[in-house]
Protein backbone atom coordinates (compact mmCIF):
# COMPACT_ATOMS: atom_id res chain seq x y z
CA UNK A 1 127.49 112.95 197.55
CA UNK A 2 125.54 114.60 200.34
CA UNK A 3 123.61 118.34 198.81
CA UNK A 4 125.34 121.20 201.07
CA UNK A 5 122.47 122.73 203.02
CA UNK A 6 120.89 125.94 202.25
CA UNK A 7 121.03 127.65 205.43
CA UNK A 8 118.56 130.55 204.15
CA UNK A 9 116.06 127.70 203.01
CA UNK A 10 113.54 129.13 205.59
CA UNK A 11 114.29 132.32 205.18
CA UNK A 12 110.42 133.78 204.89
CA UNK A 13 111.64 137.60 205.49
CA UNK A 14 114.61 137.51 202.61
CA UNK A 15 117.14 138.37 205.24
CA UNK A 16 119.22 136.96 202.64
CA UNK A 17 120.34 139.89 200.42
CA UNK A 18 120.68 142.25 203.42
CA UNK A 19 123.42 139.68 204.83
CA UNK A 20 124.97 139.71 201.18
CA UNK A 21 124.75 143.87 201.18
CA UNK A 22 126.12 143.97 204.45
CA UNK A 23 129.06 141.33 203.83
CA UNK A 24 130.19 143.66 200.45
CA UNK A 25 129.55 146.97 202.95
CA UNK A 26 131.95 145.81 205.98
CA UNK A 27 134.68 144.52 203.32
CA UNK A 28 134.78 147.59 201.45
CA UNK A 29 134.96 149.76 204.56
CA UNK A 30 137.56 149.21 206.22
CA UNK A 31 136.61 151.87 209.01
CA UNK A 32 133.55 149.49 210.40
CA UNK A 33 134.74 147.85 212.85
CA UNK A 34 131.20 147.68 214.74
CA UNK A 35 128.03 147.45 213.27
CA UNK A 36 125.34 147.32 215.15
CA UNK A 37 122.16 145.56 213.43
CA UNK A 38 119.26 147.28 215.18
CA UNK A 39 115.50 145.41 215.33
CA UNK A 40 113.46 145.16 218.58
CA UNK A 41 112.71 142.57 220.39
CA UNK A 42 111.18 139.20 218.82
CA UNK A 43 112.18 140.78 215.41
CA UNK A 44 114.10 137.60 213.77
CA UNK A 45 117.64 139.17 214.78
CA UNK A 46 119.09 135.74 216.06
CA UNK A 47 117.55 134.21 212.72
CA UNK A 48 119.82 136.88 210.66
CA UNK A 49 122.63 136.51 212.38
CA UNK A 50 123.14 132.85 212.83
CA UNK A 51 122.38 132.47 208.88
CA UNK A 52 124.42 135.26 208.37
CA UNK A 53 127.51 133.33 210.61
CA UNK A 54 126.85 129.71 208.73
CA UNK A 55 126.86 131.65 204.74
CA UNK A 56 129.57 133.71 205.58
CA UNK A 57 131.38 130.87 207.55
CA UNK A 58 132.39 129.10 204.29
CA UNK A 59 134.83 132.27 203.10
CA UNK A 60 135.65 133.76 206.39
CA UNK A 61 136.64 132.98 210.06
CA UNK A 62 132.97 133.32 211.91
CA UNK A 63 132.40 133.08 215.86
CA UNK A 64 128.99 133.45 217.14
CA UNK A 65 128.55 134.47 220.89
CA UNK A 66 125.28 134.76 222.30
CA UNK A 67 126.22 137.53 225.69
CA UNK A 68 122.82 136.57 227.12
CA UNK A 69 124.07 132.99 227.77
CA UNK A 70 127.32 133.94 229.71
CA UNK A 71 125.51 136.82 231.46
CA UNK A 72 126.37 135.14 234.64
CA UNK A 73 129.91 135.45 234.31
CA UNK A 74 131.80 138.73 236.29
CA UNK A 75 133.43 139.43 233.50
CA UNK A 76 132.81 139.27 229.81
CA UNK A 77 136.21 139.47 228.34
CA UNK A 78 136.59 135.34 229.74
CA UNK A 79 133.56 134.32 228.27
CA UNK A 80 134.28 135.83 224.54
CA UNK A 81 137.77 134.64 224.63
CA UNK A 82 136.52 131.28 226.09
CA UNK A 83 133.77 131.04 223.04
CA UNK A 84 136.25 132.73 220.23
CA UNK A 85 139.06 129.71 221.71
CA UNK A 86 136.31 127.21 221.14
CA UNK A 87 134.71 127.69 217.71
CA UNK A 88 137.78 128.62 216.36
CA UNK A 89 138.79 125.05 217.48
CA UNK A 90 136.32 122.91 216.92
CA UNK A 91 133.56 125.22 215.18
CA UNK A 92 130.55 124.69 217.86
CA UNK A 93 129.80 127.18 220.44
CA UNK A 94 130.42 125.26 224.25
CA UNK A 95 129.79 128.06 225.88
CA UNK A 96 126.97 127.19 226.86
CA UNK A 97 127.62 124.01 228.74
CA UNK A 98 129.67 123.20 231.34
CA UNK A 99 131.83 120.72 229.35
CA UNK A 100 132.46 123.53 227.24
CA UNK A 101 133.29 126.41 229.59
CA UNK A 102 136.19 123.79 230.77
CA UNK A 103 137.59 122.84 227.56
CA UNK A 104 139.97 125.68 226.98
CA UNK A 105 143.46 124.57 226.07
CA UNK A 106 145.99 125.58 228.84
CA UNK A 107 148.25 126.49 226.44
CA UNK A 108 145.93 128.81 224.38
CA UNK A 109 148.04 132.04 224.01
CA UNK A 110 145.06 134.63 223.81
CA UNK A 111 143.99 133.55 227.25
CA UNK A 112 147.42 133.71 228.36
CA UNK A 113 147.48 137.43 227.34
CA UNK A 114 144.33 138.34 228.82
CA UNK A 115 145.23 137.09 232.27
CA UNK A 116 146.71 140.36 233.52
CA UNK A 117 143.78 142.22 231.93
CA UNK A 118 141.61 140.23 233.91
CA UNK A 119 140.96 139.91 237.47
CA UNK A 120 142.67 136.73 238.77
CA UNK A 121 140.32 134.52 240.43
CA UNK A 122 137.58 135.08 237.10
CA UNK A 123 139.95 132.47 235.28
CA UNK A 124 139.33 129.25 237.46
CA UNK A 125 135.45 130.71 238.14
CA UNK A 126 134.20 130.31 234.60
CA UNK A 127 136.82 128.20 232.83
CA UNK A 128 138.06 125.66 235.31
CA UNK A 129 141.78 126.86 234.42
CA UNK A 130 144.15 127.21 237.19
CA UNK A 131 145.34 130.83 237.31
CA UNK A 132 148.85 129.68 237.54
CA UNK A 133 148.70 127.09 235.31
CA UNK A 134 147.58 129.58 232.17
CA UNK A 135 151.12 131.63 233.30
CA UNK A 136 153.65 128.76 234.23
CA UNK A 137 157.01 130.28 235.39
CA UNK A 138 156.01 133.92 234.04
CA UNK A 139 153.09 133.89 237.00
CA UNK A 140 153.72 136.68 238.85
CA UNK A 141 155.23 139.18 237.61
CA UNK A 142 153.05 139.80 235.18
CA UNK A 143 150.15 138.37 236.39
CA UNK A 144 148.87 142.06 238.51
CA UNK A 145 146.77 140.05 241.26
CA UNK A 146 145.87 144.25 242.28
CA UNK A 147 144.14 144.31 238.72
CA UNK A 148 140.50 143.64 239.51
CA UNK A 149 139.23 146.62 237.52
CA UNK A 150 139.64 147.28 234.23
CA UNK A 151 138.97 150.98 234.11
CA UNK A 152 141.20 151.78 237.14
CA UNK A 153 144.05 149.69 235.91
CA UNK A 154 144.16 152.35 232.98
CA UNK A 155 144.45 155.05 234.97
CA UNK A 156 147.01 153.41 237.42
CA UNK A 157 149.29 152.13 235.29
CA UNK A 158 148.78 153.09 231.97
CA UNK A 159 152.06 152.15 230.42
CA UNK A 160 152.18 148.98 232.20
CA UNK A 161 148.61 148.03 231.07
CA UNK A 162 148.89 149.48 227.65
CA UNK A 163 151.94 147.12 227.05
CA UNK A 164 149.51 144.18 228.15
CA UNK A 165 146.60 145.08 225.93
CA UNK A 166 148.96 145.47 222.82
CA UNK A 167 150.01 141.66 223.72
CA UNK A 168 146.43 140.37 224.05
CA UNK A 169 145.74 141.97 220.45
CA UNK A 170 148.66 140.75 218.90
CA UNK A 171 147.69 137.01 220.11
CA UNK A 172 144.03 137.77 218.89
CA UNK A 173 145.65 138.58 215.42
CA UNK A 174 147.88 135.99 215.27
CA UNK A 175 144.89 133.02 216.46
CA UNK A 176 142.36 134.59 213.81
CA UNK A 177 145.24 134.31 211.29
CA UNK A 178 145.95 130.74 212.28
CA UNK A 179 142.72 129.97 211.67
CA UNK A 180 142.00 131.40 208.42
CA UNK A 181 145.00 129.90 207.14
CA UNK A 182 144.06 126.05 208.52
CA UNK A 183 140.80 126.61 207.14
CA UNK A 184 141.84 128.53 203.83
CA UNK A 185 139.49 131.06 204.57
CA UNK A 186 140.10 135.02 204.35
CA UNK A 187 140.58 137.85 205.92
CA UNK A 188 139.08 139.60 208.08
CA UNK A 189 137.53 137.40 210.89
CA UNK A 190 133.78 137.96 211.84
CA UNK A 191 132.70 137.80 215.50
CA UNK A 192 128.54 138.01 215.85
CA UNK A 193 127.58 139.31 219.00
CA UNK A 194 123.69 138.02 219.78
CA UNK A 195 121.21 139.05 222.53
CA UNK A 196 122.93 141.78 224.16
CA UNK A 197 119.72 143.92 224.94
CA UNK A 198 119.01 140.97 227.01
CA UNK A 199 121.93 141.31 229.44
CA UNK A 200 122.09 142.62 232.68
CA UNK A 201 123.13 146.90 232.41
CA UNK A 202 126.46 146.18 233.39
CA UNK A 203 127.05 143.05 231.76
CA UNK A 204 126.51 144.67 228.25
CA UNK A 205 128.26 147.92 229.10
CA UNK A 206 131.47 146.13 230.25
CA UNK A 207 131.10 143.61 227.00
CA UNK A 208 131.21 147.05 224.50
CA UNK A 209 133.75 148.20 226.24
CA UNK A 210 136.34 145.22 226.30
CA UNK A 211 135.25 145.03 222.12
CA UNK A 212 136.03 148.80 222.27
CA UNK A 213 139.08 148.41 223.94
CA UNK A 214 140.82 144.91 223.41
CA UNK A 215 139.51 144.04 220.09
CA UNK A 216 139.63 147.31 217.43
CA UNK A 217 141.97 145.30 214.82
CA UNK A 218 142.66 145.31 211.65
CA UNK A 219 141.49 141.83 210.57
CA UNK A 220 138.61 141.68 213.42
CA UNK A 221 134.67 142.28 212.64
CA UNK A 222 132.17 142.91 215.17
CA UNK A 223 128.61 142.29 214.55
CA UNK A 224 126.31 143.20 217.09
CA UNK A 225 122.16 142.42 218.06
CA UNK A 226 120.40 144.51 219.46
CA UNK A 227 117.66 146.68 220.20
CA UNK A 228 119.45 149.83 220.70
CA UNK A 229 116.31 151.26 222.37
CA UNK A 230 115.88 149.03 225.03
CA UNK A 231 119.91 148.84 225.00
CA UNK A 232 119.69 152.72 225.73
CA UNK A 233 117.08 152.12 228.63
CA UNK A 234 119.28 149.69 230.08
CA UNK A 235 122.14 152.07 230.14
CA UNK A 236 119.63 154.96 231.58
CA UNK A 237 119.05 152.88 234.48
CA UNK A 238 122.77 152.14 235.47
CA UNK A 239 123.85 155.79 235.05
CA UNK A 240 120.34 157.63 235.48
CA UNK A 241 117.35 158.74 233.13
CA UNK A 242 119.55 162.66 232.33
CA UNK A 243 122.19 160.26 230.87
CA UNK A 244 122.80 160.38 227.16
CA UNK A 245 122.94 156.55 226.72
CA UNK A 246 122.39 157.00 222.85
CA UNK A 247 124.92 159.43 222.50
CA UNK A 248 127.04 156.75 224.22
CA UNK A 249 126.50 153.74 221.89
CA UNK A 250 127.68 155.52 219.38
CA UNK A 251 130.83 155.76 220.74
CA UNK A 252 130.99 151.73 220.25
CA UNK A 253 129.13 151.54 216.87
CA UNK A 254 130.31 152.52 213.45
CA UNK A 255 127.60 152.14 211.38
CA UNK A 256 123.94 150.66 212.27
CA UNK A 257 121.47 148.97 210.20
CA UNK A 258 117.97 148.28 210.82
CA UNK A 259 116.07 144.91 209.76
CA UNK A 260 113.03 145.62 207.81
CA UNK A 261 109.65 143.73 209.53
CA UNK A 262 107.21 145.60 207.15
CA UNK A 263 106.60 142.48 205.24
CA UNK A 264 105.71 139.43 206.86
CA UNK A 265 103.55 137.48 203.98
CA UNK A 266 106.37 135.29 203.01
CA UNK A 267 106.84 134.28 206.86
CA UNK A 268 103.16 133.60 207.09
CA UNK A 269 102.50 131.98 204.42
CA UNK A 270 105.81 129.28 205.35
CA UNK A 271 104.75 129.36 209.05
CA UNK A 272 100.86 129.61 209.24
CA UNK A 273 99.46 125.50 209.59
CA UNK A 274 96.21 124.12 207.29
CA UNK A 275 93.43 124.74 209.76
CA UNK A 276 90.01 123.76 208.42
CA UNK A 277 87.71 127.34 208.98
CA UNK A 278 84.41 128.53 207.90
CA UNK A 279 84.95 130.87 204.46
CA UNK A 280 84.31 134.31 204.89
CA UNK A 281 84.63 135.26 201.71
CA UNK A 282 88.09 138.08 201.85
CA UNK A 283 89.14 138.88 199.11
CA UNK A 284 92.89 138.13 199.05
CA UNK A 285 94.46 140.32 196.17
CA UNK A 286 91.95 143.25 196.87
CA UNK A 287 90.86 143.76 193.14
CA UNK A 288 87.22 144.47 193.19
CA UNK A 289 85.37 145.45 189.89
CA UNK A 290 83.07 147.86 188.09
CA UNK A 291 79.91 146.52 189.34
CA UNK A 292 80.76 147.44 192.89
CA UNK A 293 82.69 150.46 192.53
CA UNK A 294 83.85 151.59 189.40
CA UNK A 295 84.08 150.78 185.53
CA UNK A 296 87.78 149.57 186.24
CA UNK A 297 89.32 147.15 188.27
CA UNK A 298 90.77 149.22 191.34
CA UNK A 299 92.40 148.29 194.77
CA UNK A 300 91.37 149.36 198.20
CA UNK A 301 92.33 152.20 200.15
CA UNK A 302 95.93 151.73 201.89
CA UNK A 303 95.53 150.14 205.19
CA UNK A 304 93.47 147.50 203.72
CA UNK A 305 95.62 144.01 203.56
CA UNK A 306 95.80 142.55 200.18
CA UNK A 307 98.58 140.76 198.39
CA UNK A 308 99.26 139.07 194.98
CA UNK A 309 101.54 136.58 196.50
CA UNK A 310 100.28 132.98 194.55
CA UNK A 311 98.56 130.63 196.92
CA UNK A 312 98.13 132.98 200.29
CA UNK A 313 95.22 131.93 201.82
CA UNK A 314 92.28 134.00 203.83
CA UNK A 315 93.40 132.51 206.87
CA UNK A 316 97.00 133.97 206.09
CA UNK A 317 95.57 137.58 205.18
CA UNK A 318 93.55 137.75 208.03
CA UNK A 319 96.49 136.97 210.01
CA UNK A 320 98.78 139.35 208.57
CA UNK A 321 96.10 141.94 209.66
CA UNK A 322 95.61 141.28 212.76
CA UNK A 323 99.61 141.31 213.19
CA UNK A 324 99.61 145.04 212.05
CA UNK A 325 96.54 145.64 213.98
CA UNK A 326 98.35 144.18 217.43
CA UNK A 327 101.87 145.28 216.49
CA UNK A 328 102.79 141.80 216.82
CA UNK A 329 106.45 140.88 216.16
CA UNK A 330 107.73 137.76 215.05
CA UNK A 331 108.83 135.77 218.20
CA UNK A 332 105.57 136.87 219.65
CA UNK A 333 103.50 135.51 216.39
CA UNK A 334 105.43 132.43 216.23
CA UNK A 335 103.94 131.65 219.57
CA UNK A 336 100.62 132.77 218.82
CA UNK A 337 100.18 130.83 216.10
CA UNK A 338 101.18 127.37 218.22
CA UNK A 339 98.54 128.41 220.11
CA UNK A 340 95.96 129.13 217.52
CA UNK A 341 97.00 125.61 216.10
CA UNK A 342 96.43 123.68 219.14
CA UNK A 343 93.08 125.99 220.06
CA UNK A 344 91.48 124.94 216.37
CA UNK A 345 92.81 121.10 216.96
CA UNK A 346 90.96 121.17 220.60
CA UNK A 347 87.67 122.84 219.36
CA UNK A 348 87.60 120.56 216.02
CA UNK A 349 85.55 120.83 212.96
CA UNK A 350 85.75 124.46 211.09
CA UNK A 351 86.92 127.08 212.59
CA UNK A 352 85.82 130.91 212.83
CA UNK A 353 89.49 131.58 211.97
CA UNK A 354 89.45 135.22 212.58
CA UNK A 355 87.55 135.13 215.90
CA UNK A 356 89.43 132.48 217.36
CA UNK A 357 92.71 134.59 216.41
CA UNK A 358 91.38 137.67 217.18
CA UNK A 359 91.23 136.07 220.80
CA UNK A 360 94.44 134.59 221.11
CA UNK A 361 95.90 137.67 219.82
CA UNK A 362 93.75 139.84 222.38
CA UNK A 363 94.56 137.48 225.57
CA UNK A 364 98.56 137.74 224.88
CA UNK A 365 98.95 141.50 224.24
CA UNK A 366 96.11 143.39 226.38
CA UNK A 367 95.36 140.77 229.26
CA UNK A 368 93.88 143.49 231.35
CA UNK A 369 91.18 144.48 228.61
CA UNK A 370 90.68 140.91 227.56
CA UNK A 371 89.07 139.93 230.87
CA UNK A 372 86.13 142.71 229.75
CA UNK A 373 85.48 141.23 226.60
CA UNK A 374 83.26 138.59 228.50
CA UNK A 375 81.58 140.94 230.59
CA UNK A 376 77.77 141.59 229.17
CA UNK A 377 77.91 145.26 229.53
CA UNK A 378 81.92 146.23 228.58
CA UNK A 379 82.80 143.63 226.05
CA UNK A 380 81.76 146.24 223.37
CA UNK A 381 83.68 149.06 225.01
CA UNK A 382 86.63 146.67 225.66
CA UNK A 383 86.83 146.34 221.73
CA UNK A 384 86.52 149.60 221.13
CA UNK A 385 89.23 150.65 223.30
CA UNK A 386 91.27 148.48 222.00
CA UNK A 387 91.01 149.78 218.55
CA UNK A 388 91.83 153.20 219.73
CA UNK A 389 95.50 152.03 220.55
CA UNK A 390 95.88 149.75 217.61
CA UNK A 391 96.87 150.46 213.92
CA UNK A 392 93.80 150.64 211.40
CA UNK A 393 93.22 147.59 209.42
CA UNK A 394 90.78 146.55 207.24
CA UNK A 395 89.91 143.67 204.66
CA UNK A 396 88.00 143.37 201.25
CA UNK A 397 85.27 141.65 200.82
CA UNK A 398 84.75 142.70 197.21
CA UNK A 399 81.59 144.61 197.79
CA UNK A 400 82.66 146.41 200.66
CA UNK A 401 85.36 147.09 203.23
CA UNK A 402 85.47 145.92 206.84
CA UNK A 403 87.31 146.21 209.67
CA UNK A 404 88.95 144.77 212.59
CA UNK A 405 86.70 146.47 215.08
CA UNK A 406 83.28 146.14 213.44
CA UNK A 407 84.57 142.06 212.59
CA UNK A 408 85.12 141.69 216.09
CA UNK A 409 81.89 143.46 217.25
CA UNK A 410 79.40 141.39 214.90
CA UNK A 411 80.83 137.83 216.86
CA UNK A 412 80.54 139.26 219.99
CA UNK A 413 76.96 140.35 219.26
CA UNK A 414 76.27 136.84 217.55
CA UNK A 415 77.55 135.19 221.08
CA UNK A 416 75.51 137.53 223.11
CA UNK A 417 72.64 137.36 221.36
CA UNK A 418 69.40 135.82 222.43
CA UNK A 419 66.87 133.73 220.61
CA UNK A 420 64.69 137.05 220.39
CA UNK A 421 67.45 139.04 218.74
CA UNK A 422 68.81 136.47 216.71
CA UNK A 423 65.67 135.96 214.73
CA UNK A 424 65.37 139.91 214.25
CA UNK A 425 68.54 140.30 212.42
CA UNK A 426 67.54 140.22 208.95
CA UNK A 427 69.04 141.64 205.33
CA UNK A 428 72.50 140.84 206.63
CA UNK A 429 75.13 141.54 203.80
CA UNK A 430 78.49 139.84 203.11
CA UNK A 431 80.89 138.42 205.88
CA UNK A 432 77.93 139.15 208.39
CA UNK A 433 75.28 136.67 206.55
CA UNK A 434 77.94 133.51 206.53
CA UNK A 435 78.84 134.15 210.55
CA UNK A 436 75.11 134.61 211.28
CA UNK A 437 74.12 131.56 209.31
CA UNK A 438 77.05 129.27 211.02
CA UNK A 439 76.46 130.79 214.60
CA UNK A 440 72.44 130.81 214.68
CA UNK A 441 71.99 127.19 215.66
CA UNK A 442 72.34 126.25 218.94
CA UNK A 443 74.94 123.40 218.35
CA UNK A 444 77.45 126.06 216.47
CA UNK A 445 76.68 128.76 219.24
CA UNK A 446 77.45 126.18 221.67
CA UNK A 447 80.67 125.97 220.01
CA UNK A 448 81.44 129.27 219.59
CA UNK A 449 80.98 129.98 223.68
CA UNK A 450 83.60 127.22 224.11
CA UNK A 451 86.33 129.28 222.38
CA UNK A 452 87.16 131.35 225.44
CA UNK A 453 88.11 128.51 227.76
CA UNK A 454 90.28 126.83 224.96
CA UNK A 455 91.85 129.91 223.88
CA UNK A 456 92.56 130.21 228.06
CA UNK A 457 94.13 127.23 227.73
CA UNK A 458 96.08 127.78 224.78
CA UNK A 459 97.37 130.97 226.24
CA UNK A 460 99.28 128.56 228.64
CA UNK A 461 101.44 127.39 225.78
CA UNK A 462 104.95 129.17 225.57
């Protein structure tokens, strides 16, 4: 017999027990009927929430819809219905594909009930149904081909359209309760909403509002992605920058949670690749000793990076620094470190880890500044400004404590260097004596210079 897979196997950021806190939180209050899980951009929210949807799949009804993927359509009530229809069905989400969008069963009852909540010719557009065909011999009367507006039909005919919503909701109840009973799974049903910060303004406005409206029931779950600050610019720019737009979204969300990002060892450790580099000598858990600074064993002040975590390399520390340093999140370092990978591969040999990082990390976030850093008279300043805007790092070395800034500085000064200065540097301590030492001859200098056009390259990798 096949092992069931552990869908939080790669879970490096133990998204795990928020999903389990979160599950026992919705359950227990009843009153949630929207939560909105709040991270920015980059952040891992898809990760959580498609884990979250395969775990919680095996006790409950789950449907994940990913609103960034049906932005396209004119109106978002067909496209959740037409992805609810689906994985309720057959447990995969079509609605992506074309196939898929034109698989809907005619005789599916919850698109039968939305039809008069829905603008007529939005039916054929996105799900190949003929209008008429959905409503057989009940066409139209109750069809409302004047209902092209959601809003307005409220106001127009409010008992009219209040009877129609109360029979869409009553079809919702009675599919989610079909399917939980064919599946023996329990109540309530979960519906994940992903990448709706991505939308288009409208397109994510109108999508809370149909949940708002059409789907507030007693065995329904929303869980929404997003970034509610970039979901409150968004709004700002449809109804103007004096608009509350916060204010707003909490009309739509009962409760919010925010994914913690603060600790990212675990994900580097599981992500970062072997890459043979020249040893600078960091010390990983921080502990330095009497000799150096005290008659006890003591860590480093707080911004230094240090961890205890049982094989974590320097390679890894020096990249969890530099993703502080950069406020790097982790779509963004993902990429990065396919490009570091492919960068050390192309260059060969050992690598000057933290310089070639350093770079690739520069060139992504602060193009503009980068471009100075090979300039004879600004690279310096283009480092320093840099560290102005960044987040203070630093790393042990045992004897002493360096940072990002002065790391950077002593390579650049190494590369610029000439034959005269080289041979002048002298009593150099630490870090400093293994960089000189593997950048003084002219074959490693040569190799050091021909970092910039391979991180270039690399930089093209997406």
């Amino acid at each position: 017999m096949s092992k069931i897979k552990d869908v939080w196997a790669d879970d490096f950021m133990g998204r795990k027990p928020s999903s389990e806190f979160l599950t026992t939180y919705i359950l227990a209050n009843p009153h949630v009927k929207v939560l909105n899980v709040n991270s920015p951009w980059g952040s891992g929210k898809s990760f959580f929430l498609e884990r979250w949807k395969a775990d919680l799949g095996k006790e409950h009804v789950c449907v994940l819809f990913n609103a960034w993927e049906t932005d396209y359509a004119a109106d978002p009530l067909v496209a959740l219905i037409t992805c609810i229809e689906q994985q309720i069905k057959d447990n995969l989400d079509v609605t992506a594909t074309e196939a898929g969008r034109r698989a809907v069963d005619v005789g599916s009852d919850v698109l039968r009930k939305a039809v008069p909540l829905i603008a007529k010719g939005l039916i054929k557009k996105f799900v190949g149904v003929d209008f008429d065909d959905l409503l057989g011999e009940e066409g139209g009367e109750n069809a409302a081909d004047s209902v092209k507006d959601l809003v307005a039909s409220l106001i127009n005919d409010q008992s009219k359209t209040s009877r129609h919503v109360e029979e869409f909701k009553a079809a919702v109840i009675k599919r989610l309760e079909q399917a939980a009973e064919n599946n023996n799974l329990s109540k309530p049903a979960f519906i994940f909403i992903d990448e709706l910060d991505r939308c288009r303004p409208t397109y994510a406005i109108e999508l809370l509002e149909r949940i708002k409206h059409f789907f507030e029931l007693e065995d329904c779950r929303f869980v929404i992605a997003s970034d509610s600050k970039q979901l409150a610019h968004s709004i700002r720019a449809v109804y103007g920058q004096g608009f509350s737009s916060e204010r707003y979204l909490n009309r739509f969300f009962d409760a919010e949670f925010n994914l913690d990002n603060s600790n990212i060892f675990n994900f580097v450790y599981g992500y970062l690749p072997e890459i043979k580099s020249v040893t600078l000598g960091v010390n990983v858990t921080g502990q330095v000793h009497g000799m150096y600074f005290s008659e006890v064993p003591v860590h480093p002040q707080r911004n230094t990076v240090v961890t205890e975590l049982e094989g974590f390399t320097e390679n890894g520390l020096i990249l969890v620094g530099l993703v502080k340093y950069f406020g790097v999140e982790l779509r963004e370092l993902t990429n990065y470190l396919k490009q570091i990978k492919s960068a050390a591969d192309t260059i060969g040999g050992e690598i000057h880890f933290f310089w070639l990082a350093y770079l690739i990390f520069f060139k992504s976030s602060k193009a503009a500044e980068y471009a100075d850093l090979w300039s004879a008279d600004k690279g310096h300043v283009a480092i320093q400004r840099l560290n102005e805007k960044a987040v203070g790092v630093t790393f042990s070395f045992t004897s002493e404590l360096s940072n990002i800034k002065d790391m950077a500085d002593f390579y650049l000064t190494i590369l610029n260097a000439n034959s005269q200065d080289l041979q002048q540097m002298r009593n150099l301590t630490s870090w400093r004596n293994t960089v000189y030492y593997k950048g003084i001859n002219a074959p490693e200098r040569e190799r050091l210079k021909i970092y910039k056009d391979v991180v270039e390259l690399a930089h093209r990798l997406n």
